[in-house]
C-alpha atoms as a PDB file:
ATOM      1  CA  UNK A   1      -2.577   6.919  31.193  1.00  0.00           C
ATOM      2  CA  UNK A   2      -3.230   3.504  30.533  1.00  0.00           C
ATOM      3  CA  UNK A   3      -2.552   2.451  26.560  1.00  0.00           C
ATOM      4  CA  UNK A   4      -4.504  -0.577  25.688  1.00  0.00           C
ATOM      5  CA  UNK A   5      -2.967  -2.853  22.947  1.00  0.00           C
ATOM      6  CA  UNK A   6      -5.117  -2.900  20.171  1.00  0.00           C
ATOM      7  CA  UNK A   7      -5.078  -2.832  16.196  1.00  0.00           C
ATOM      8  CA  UNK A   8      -6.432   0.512  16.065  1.00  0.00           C
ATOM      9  CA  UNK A   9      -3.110   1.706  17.745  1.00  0.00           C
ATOM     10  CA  UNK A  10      -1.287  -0.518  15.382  1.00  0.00           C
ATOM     11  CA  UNK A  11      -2.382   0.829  12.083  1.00  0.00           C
ATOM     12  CA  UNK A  12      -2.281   4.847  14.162  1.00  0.00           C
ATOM     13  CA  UNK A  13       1.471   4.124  14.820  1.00  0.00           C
ATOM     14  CA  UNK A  14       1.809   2.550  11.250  1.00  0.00           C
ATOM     15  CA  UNK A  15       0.716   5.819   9.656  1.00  0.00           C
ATOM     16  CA  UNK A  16       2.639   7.883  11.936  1.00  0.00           C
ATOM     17  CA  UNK A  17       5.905   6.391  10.783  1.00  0.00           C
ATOM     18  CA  UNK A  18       4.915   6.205   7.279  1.00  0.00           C
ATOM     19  CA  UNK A  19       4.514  10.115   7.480  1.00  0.00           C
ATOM     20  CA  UNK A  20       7.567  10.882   9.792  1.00  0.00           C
ATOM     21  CA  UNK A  21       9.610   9.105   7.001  1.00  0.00           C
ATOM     22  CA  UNK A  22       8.078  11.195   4.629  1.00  0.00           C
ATOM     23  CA  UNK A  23       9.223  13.954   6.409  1.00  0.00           C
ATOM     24  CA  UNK A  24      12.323  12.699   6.503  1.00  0.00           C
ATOM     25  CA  UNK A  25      13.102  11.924   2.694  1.00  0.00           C
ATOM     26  CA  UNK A  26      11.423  15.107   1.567  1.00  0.00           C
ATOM     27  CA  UNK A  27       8.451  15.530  -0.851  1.00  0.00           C
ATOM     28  CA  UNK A  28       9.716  14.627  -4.316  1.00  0.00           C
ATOM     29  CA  UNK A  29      10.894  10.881  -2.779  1.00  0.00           C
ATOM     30  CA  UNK A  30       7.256  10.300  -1.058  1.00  0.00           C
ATOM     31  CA  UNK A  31       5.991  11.191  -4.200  1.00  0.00           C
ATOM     32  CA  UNK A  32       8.407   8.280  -5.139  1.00  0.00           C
ATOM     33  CA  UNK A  33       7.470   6.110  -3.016  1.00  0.00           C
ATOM     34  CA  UNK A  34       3.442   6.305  -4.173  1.00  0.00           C
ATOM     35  CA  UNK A  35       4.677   5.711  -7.278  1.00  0.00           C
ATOM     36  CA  UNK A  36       6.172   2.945  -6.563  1.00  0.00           C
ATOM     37  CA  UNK A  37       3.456   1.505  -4.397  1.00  0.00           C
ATOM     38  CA  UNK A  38       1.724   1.415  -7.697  1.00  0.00           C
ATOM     39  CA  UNK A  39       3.819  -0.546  -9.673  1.00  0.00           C
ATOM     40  CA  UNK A  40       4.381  -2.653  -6.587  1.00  0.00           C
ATOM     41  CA  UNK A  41       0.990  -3.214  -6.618  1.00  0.00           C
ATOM     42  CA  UNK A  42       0.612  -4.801 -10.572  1.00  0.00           C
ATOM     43  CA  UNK A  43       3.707  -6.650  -9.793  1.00  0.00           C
ATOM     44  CA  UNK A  44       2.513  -8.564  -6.488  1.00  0.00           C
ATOM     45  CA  UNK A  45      -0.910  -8.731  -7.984  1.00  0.00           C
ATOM     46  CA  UNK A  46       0.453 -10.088 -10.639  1.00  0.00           C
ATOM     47  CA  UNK A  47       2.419 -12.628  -9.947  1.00  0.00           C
ATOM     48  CA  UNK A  48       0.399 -13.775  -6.825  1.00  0.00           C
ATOM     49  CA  UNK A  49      -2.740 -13.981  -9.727  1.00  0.00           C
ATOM     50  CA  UNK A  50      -0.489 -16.114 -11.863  1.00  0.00           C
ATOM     51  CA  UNK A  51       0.881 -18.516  -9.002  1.00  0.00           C
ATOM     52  CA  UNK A  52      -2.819 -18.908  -7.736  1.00  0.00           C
ATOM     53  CA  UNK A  53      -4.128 -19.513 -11.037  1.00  0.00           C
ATOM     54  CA  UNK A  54      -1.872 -21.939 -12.259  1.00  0.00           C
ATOM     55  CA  UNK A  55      -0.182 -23.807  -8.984  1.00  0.00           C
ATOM     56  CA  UNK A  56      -3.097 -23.381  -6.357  1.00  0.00           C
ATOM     57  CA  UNK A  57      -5.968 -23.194  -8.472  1.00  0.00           C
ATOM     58  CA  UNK A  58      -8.681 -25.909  -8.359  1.00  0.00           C
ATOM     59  CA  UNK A  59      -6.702 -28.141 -10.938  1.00  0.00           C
ATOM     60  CA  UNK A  60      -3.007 -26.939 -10.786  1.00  0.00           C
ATOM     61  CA  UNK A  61      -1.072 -26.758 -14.568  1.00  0.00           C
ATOM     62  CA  UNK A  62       2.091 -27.806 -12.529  1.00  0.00           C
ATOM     63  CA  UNK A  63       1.794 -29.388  -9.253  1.00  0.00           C
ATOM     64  CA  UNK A  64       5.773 -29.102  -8.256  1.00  0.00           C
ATOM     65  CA  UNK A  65       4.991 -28.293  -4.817  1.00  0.00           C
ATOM     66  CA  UNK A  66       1.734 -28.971  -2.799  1.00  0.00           C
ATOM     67  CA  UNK A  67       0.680 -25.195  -2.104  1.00  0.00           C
ATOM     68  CA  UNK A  68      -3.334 -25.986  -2.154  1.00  0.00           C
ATOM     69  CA  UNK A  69      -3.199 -26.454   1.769  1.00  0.00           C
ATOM     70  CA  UNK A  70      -1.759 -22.869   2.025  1.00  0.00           C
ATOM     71  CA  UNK A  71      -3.310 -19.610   1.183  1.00  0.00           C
ATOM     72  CA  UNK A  72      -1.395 -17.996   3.392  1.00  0.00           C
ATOM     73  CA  UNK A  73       1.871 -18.532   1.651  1.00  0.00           C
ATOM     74  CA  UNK A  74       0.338 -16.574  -1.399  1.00  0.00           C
ATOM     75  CA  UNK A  75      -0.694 -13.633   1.236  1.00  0.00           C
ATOM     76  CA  UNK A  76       2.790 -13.533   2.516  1.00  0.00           C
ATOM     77  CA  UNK A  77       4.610 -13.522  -1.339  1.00  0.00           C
ATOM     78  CA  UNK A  78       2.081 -11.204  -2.280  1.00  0.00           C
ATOM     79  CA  UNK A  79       2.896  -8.743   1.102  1.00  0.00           C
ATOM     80  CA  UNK A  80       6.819  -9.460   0.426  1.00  0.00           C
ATOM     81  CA  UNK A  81       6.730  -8.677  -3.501  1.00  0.00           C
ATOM     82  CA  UNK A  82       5.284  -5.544  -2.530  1.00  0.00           C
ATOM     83  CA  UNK A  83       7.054  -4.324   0.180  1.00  0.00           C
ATOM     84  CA  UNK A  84      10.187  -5.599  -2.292  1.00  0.00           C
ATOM     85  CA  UNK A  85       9.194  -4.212  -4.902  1.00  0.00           C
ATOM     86  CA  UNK A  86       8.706  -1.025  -3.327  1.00  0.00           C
ATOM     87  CA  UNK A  87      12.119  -0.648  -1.941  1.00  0.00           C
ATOM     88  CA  UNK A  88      13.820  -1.754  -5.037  1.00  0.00           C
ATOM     89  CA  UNK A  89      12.202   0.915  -7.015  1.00  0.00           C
ATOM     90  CA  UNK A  90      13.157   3.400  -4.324  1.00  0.00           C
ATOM     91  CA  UNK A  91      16.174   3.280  -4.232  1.00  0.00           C
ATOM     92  CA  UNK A  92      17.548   1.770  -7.370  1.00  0.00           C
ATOM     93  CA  UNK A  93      14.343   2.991  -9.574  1.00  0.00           C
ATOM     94  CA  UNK A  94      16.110   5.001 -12.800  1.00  0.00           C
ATOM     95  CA  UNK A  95      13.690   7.823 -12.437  1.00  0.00           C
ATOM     96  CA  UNK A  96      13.300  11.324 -10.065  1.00  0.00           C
ATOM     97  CA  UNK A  97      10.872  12.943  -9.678  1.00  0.00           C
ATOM     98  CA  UNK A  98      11.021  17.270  -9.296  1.00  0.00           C
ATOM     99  CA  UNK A  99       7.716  18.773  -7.984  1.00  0.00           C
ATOM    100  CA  UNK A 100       9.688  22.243  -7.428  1.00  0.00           C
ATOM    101  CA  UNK A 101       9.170  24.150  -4.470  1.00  0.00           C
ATOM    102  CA  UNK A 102       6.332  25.804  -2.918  1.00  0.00           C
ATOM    103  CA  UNK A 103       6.203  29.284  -2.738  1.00  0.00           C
ATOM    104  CA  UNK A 104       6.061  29.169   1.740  1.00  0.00           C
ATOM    105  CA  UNK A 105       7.753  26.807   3.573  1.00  0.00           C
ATOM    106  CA  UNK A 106       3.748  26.253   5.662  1.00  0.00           C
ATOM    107  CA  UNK A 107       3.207  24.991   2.316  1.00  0.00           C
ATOM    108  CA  UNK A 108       5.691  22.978   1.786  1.00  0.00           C
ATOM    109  CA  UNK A 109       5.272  21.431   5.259  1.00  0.00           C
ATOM    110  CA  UNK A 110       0.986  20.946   4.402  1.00  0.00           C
ATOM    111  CA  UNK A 111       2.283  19.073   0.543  1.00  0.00           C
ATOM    112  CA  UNK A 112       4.838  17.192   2.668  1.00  0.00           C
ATOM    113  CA  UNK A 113       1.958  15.855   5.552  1.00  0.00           C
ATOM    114  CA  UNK A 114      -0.677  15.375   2.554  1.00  0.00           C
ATOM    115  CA  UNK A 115       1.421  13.138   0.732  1.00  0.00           C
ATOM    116  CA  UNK A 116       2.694  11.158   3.392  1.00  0.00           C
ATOM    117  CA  UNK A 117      -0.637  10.971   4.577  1.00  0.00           C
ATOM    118  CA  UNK A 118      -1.714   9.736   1.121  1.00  0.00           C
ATOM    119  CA  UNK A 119       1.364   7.123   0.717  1.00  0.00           C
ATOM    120  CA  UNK A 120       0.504   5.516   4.458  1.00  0.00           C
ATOM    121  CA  UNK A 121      -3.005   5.135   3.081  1.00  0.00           C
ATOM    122  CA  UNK A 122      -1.601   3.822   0.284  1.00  0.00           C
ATOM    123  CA  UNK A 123       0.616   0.903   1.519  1.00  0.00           C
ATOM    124  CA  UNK A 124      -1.253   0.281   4.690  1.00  0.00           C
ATOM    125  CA  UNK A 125      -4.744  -0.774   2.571  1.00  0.00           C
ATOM    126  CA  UNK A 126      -2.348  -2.664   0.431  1.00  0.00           C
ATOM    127  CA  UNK A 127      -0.874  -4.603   2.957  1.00  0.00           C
ATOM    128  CA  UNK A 128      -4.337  -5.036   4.726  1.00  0.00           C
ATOM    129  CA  UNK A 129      -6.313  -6.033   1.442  1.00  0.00           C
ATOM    130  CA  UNK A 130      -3.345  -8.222   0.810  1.00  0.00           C
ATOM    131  CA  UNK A 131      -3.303  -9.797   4.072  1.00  0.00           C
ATOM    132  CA  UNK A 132      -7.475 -10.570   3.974  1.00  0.00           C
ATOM    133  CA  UNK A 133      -6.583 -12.898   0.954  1.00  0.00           C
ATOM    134  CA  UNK A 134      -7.768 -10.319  -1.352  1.00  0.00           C
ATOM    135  CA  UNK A 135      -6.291  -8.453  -4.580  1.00  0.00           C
ATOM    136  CA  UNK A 136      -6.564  -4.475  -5.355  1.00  0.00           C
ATOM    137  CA  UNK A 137      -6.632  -5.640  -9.159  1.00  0.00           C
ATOM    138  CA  UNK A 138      -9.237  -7.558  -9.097  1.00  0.00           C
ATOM    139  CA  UNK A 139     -12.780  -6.984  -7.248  1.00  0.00           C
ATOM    140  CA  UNK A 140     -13.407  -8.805  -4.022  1.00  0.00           C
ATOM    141  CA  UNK A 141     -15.181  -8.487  -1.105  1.00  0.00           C
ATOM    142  CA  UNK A 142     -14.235 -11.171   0.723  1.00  0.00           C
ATOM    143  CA  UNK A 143     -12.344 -11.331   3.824  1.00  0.00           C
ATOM    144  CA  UNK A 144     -11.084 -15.087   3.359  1.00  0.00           C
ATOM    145  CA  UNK A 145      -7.705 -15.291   6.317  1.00  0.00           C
ATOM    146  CA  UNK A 146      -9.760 -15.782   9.312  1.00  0.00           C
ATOM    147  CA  UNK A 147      -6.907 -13.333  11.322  1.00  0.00           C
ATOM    148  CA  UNK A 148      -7.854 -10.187   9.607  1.00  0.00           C
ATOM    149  CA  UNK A 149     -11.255 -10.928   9.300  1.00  0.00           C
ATOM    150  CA  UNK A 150     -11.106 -10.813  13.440  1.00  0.00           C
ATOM    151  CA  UNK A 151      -9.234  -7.624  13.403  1.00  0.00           C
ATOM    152  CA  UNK A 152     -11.811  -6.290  11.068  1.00  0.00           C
ATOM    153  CA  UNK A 153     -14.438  -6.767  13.398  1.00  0.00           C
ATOM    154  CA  UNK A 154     -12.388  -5.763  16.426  1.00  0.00           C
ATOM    155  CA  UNK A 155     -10.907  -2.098  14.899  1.00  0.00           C
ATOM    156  CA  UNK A 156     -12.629   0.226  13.141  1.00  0.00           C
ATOM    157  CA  UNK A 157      -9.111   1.494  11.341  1.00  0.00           C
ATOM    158  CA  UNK A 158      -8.935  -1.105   9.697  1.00  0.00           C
ATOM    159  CA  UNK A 159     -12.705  -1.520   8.982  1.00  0.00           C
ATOM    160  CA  UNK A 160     -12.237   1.412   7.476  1.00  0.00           C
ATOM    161  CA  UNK A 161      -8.786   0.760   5.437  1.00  0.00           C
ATOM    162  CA  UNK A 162     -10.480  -2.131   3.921  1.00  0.00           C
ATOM    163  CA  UNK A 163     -13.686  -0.729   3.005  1.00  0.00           C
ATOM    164  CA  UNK A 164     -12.525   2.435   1.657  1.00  0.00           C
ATOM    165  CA  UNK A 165      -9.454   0.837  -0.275  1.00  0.00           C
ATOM    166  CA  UNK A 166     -10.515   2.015  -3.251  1.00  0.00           C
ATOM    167  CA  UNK A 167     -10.289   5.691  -1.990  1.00  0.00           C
ATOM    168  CA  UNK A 168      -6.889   5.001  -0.769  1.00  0.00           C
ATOM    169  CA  UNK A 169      -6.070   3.451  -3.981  1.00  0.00           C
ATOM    170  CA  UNK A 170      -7.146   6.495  -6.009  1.00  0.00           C
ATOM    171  CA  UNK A 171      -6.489   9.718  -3.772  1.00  0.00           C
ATOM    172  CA  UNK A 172      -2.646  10.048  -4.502  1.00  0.00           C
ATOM    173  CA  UNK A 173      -2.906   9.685  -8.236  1.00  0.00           C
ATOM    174  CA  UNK A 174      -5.602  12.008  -8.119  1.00  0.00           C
ATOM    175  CA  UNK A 175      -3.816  14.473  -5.556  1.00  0.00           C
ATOM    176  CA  UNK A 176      -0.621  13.991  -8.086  1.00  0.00           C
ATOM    177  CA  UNK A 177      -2.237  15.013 -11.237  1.00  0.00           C
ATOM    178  CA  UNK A 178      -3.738  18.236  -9.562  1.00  0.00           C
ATOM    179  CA  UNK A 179      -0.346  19.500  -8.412  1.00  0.00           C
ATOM    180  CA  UNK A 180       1.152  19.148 -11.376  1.00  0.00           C
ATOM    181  CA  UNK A 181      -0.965  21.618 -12.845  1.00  0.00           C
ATOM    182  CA  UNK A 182      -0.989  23.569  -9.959  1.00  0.00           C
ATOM    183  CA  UNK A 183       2.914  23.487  -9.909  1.00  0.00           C
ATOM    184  CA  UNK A 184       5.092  26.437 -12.069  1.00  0.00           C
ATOM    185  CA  UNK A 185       7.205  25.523 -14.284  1.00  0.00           C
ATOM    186  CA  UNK A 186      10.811  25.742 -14.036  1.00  0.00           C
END
C-alpha cells in the first residue's frame, strides 16, 4: 500500500486525533473543549483585529515595532492565542459542564463520536481560516498567505474546511442546544 503525503491525509489524521482525544476525556470535557474553541475564537480574533488595526494597519497609531512587512506574524499570534486560549480554559476554566448520561452505552459512544467530530471541525477550520490570513469574526473571502492558498487548490479537505467554515462554526452550538433539551433532568 503505498501512502502518498498529501494535505488531505494531514487534515484526515488531524481529525482522527481530535476525536480519539475526545474519546479519551469523555463527553462532558469535548463539550468543553467546543466551548472553549468559542471563546478562543473572540479572544484571538480579537486581539489579532486590534494589533492589525492599530500596529499593521495602513497608518499604524504606534509604530514600536515594524510589523507591516509581516502578516504572517499576526497568523501565527492569532493560531497561538487560540490554541492558548483553548488549553487554558480547559484545564484551568472555573466551569463543568454535566450532560448526564445516555440511556445505552451505543449512545453514549454515537454523542461521544458526534461531538468530537463536531470539535475537530471546529478547531481545524479555525486554524485553517486563521492560517489563510482570514478572521471567523469578520467576513472574508480571501485567501491572502500564498501557502494555504496552494494547499487549497491542491486538497479538497481543506477546500472544503474553508468554504464550509461557517457550517463548522455553527454545527456544535446548534448540536449543543438540541441535546440539552433532549437531555433528562437530574
Amino acid at each position: 500500500m503505498e501512502i502518498n503525503l498529501s494535505w488531505d491525509l494531514f487534515v484526515i489524521v488531524f481529525f482522527t486525533v481530535i476525536i480519539a482525544y475526545s474519546f479519551i476525556i469523555g463527553r462532558n470535557q469535548t463539550l468543553k473543549i467546543i466551548i472553549a474553541s468559542y471563546i478562543a475564537i473572540l479572544t484571538s480574533d480579537g486581539i489579532g483585529n486590534i494589533i492589525e488595526r492599530y500596529l499593521i494597519g495602513d497608518e499604524p497609531i504606534v509604530n514600536v515595532v515594524d510589523l507591516s512587512s509581516s502578516i504572517s506574524t499576526l497568523v501565527v499570534l492569532k493560531i497561538f492565542i487560540f490554541v492558548f486560549t483553548i488549553v487554558i480554559i480547559a484545564t484551568r476554566g472555573r466551569f463543568s459542564i454535566n450532560m448526564g448520561r445516555p440511556g445505552s452505552s451505543a449512545m453514549s459512544v454515537i454523542l461521544n463520536l458526534t461531538y468530537g467530530i463536531l470539535s475537530a471541525g471546529l478547531i481545524t477550520s479555525t486554524i485553517l481560516i486563521y492560517a489563510s490570513g482570514s478572521s471567523l469574526v469578520q467576513e472574508t473571502s480571501v485567501i491572502m498567505n500564498e501557502a494555504v492558498l496552494h494547499m487549497y487548490r491542491e486538497s479538497n479537505m481543506v477546500q472544503m474546511m474553508i468554504n464550509n467554515y461557517n457550517i463548522w462554526f455553527s454545527i456544535p452550538a446548534i448540536a449543543f442546544v438540541i441535546s440539552s433539551f433532549i437531555g433528562g433532568d437530574e
